[in-house]
C-alpha atoms as a PDB file:
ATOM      1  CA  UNK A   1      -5.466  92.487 101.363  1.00  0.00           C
ATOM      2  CA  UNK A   2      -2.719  89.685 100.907  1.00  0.00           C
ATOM      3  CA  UNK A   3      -1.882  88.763  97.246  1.00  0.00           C
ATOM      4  CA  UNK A   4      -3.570  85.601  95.930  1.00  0.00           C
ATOM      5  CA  UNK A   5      -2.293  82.258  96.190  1.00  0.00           C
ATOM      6  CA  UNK A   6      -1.578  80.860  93.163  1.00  0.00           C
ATOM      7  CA  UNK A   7      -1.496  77.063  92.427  1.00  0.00           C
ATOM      8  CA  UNK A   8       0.440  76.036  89.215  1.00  0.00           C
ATOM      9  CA  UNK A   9      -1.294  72.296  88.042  1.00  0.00           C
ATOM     10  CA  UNK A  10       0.583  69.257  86.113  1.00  0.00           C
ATOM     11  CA  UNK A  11      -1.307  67.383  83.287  1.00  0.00           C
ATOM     12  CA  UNK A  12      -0.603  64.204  85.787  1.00  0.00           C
ATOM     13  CA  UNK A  13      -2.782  66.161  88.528  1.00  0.00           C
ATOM     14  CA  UNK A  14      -5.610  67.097  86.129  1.00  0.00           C
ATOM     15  CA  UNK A  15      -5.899  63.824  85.276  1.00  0.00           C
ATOM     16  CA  UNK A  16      -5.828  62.407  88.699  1.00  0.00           C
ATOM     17  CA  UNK A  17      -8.619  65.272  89.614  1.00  0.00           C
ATOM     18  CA  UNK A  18     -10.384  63.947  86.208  1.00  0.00           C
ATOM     19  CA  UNK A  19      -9.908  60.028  87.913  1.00  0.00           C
ATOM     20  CA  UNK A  20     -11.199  61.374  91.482  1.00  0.00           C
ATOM     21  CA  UNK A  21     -14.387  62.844  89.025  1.00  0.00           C
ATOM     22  CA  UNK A  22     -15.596  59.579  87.359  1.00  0.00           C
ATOM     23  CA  UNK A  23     -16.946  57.550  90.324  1.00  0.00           C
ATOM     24  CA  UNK A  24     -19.069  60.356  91.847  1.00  0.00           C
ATOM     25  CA  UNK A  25     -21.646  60.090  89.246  1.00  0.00           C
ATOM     26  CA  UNK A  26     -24.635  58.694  90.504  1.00  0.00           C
ATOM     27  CA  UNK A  27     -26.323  58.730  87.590  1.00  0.00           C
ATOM     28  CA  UNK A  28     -25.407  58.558  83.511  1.00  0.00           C
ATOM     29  CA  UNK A  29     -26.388  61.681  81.711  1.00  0.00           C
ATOM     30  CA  UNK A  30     -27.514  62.172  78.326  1.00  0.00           C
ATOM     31  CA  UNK A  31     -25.658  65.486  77.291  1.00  0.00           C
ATOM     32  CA  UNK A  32     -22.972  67.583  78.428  1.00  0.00           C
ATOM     33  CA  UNK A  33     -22.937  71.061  78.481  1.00  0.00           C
ATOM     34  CA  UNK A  34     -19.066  72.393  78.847  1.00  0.00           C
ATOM     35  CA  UNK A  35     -18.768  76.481  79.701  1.00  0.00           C
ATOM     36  CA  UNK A  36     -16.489  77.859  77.418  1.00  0.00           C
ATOM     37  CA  UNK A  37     -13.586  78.481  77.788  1.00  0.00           C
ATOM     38  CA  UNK A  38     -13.073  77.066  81.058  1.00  0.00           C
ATOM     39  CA  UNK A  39     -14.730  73.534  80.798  1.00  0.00           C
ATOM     40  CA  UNK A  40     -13.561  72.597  77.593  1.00  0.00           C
ATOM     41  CA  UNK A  41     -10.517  70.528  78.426  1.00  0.00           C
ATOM     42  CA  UNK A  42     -11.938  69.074  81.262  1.00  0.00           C
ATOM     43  CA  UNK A  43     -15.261  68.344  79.814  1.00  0.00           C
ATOM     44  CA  UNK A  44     -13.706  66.969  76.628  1.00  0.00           C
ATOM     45  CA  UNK A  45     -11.901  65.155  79.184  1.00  0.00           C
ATOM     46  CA  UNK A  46     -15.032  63.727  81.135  1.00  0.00           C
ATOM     47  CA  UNK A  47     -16.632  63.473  77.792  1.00  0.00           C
ATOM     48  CA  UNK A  48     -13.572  60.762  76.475  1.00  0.00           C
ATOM     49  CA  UNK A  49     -13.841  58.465  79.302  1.00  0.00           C
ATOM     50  CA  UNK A  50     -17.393  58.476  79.479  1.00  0.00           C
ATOM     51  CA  UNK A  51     -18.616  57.992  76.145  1.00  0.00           C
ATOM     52  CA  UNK A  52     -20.358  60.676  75.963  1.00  0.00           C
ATOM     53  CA  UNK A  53     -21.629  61.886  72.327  1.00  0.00           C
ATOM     54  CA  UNK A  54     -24.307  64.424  72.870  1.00  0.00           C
ATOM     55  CA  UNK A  55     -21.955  67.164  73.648  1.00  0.00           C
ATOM     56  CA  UNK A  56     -23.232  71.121  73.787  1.00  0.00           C
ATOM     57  CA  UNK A  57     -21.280  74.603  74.345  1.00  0.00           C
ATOM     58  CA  UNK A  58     -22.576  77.490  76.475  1.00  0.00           C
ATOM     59  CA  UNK A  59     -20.677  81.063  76.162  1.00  0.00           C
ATOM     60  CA  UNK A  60     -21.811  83.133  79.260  1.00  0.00           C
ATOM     61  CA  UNK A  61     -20.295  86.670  80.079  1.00  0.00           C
ATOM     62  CA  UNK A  62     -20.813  89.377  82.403  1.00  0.00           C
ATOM     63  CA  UNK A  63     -20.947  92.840  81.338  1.00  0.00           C
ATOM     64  CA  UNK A  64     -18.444  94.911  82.952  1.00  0.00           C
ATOM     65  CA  UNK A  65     -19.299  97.627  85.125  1.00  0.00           C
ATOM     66  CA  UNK A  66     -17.338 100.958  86.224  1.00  0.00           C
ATOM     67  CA  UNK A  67     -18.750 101.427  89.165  1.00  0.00           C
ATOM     68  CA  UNK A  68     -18.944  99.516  92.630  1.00  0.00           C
ATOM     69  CA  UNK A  69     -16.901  96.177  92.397  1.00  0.00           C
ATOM     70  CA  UNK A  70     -20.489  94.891  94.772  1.00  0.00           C
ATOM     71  CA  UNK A  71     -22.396  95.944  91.021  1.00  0.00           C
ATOM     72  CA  UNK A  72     -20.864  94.032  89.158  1.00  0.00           C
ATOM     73  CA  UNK A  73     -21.632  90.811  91.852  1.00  0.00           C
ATOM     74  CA  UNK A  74     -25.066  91.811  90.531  1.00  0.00           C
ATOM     75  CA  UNK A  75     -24.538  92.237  86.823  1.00  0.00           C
ATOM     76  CA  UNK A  76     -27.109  89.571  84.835  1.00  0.00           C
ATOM     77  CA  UNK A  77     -25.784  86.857  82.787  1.00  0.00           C
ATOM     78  CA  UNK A  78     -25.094  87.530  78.903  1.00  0.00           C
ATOM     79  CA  UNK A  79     -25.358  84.505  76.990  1.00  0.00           C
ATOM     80  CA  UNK A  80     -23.211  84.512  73.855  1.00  0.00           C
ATOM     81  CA  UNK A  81     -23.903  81.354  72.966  1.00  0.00           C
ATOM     82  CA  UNK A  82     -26.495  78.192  74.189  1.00  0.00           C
ATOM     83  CA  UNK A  83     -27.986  75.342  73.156  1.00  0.00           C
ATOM     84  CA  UNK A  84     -31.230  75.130  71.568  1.00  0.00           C
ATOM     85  CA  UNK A  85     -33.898  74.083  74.195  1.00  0.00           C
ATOM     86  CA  UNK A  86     -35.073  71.123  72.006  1.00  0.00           C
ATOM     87  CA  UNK A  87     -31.294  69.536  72.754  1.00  0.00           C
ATOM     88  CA  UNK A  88     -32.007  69.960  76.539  1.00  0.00           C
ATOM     89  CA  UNK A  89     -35.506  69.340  77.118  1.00  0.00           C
ATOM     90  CA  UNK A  90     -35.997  65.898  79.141  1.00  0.00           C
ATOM     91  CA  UNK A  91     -32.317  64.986  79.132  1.00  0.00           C
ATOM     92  CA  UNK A  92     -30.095  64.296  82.584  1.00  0.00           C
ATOM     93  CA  UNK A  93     -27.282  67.196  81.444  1.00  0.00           C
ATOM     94  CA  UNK A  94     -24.035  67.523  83.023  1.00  0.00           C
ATOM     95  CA  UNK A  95     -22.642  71.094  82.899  1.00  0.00           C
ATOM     96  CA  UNK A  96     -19.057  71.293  83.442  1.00  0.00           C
ATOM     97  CA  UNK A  97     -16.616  74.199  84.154  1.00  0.00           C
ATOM     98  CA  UNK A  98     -12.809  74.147  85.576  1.00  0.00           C
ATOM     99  CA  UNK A  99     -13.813  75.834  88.871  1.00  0.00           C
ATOM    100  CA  UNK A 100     -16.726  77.283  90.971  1.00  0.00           C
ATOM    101  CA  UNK A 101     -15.395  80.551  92.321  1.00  0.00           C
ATOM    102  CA  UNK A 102     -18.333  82.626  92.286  1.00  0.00           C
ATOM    103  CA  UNK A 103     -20.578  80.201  90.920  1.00  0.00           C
ATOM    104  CA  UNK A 104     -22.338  82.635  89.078  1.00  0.00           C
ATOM    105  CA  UNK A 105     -21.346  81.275  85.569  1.00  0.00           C
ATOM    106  CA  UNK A 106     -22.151  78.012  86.139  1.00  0.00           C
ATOM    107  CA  UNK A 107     -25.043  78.540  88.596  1.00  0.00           C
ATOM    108  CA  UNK A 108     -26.619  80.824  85.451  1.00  0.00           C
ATOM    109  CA  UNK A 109     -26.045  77.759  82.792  1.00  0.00           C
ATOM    110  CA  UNK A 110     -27.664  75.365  85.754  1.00  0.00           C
ATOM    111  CA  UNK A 111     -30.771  77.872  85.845  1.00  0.00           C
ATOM    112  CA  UNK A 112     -31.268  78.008  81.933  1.00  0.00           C
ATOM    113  CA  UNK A 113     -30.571  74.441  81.737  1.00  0.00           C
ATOM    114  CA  UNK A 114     -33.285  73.754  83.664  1.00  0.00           C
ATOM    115  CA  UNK A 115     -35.440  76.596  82.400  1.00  0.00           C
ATOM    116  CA  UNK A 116     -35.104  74.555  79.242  1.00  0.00           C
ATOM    117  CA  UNK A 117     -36.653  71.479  80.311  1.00  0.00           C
ATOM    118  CA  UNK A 118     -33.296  69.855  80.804  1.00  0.00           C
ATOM    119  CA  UNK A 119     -32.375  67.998  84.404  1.00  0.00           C
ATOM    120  CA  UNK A 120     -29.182  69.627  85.639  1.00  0.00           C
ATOM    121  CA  UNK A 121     -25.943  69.224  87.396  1.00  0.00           C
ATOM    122  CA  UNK A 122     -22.890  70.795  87.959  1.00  0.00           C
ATOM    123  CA  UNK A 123     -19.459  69.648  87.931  1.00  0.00           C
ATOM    124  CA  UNK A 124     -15.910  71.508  88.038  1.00  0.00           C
ATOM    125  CA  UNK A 125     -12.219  69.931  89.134  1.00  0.00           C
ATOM    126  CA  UNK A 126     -12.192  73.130  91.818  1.00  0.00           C
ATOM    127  CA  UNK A 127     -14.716  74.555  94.369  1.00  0.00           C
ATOM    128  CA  UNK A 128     -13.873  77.234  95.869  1.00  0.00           C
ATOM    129  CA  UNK A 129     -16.376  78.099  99.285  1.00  0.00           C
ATOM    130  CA  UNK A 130     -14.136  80.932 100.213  1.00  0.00           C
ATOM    131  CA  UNK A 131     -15.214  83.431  97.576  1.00  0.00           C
ATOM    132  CA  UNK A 132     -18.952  81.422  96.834  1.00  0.00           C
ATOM    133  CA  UNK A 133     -21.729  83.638  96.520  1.00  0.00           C
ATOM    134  CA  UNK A 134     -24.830  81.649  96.668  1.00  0.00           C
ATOM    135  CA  UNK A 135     -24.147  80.274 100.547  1.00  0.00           C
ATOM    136  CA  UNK A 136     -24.536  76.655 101.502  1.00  0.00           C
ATOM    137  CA  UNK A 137     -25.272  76.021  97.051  1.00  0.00           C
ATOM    138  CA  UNK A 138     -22.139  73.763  95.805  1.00  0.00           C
ATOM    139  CA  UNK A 139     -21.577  72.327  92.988  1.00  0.00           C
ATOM    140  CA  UNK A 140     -23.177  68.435  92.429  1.00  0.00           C
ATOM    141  CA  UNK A 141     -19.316  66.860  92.007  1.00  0.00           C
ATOM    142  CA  UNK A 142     -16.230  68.168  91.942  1.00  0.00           C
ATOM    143  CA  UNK A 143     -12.863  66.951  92.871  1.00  0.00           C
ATOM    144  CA  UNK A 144     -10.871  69.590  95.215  1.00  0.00           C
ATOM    145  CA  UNK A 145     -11.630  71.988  97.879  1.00  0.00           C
ATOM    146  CA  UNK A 146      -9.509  75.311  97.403  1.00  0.00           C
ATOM    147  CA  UNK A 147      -8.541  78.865  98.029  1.00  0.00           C
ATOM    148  CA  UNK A 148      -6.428  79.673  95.839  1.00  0.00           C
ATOM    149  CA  UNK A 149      -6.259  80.613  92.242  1.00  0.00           C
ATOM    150  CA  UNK A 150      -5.629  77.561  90.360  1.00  0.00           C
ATOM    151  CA  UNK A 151      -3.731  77.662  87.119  1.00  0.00           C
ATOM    152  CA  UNK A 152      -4.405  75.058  84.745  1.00  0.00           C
ATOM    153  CA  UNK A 153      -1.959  73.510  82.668  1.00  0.00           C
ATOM    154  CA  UNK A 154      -3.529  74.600  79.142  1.00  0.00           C
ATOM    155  CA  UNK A 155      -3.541  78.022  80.266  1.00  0.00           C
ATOM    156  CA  UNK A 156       0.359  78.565  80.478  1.00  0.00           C
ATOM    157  CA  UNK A 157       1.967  80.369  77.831  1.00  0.00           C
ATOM    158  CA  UNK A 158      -1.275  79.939  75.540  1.00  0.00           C
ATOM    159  CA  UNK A 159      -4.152  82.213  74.503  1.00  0.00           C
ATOM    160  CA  UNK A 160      -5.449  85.381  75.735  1.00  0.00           C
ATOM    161  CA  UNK A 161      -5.932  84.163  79.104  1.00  0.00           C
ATOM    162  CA  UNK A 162      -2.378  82.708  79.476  1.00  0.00           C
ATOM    163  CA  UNK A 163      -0.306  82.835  82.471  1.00  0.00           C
ATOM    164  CA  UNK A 164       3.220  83.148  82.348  1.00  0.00           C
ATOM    165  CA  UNK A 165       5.236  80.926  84.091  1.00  0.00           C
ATOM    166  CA  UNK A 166       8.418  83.778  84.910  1.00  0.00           C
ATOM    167  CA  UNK A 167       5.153  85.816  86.296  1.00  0.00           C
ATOM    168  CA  UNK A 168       4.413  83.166  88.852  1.00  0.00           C
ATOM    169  CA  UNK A 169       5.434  84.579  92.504  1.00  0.00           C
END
């Protein structure tokens, strides 16, 4: 297997990806629900130069597995945190993340979204149909088509996830 191709993002390109976003809506949604940690910035983002004010946090996690890597493909959703149903129920919700890989996360916040009463869609700056899991499913907007793994500027030389820079092929 061939190492990962890694894509190293400016706050200029976020921004532009963030630009590319904004005229895709179709619609204008009552709340925002941003995955943590991922869709923070960019749902902040979104949120800024939309207007947006009823703004909500979901925290979802997958338990780890020893076994099979194919088990833990099948591993249910752990919510750590989510909005109350009353704060979802009848409202046009925009769920953002930085990228649909998977699509698990997001496609599990989409599902109790609408489980909720809420009317969902999904949104991330990267989709990624190369390592999808739920076939022709995509997310509602995004802004880029990619394969590789894209690093974000807030996650360089920050936090737990951080990437360093010198570590970069």
């Amino acid at each position: 297997m061939s190492p990962l191709r890694r894509e190293v993002l400016t706050w200029d390109e976020v921004t532009r990806l963030i630009d590319h976003l904004l005229p895709q809506f179709e619609t204008e949604f009552d709340a925002m629900v941003m995955i943590t940690t991922g869709g923070i910035i960019p749902g902040g983002l979104l949120a800024q130069a939309m207007g947006m004010t009823h703004i909500l946090t979901a925290a979802v996690d997958f338990p780890a597995q020893t076994e099979m890597e194919a088990a833990k493909l099948l591993a249910w959703p752990q919510f750590i945190q989510f909005p109350e149903d009353r704060l979802l129920r009848g409202r046009r919700t925009l769920i953002v993340d930085d990228v649909w890989g998977s699509g698990r996360t997001i496609t599990s916040v989409k599902i109790r979204v609408s489980s909720a009463g809420g009317m969902p869609s999904t949104c991330v700056l990267h989709f990624n149909p190369y390592r999808n899991l739920f076939g022709s499913a995509r997310p509602d907007y995004y802004s880029a088509v990619t394969d590789a793994y894209i690093v974000y500027p807030w996650e360089i030389d920050r936090g737990p996830d951080r990437v360093l820079l010198n570590d970069m092929p």
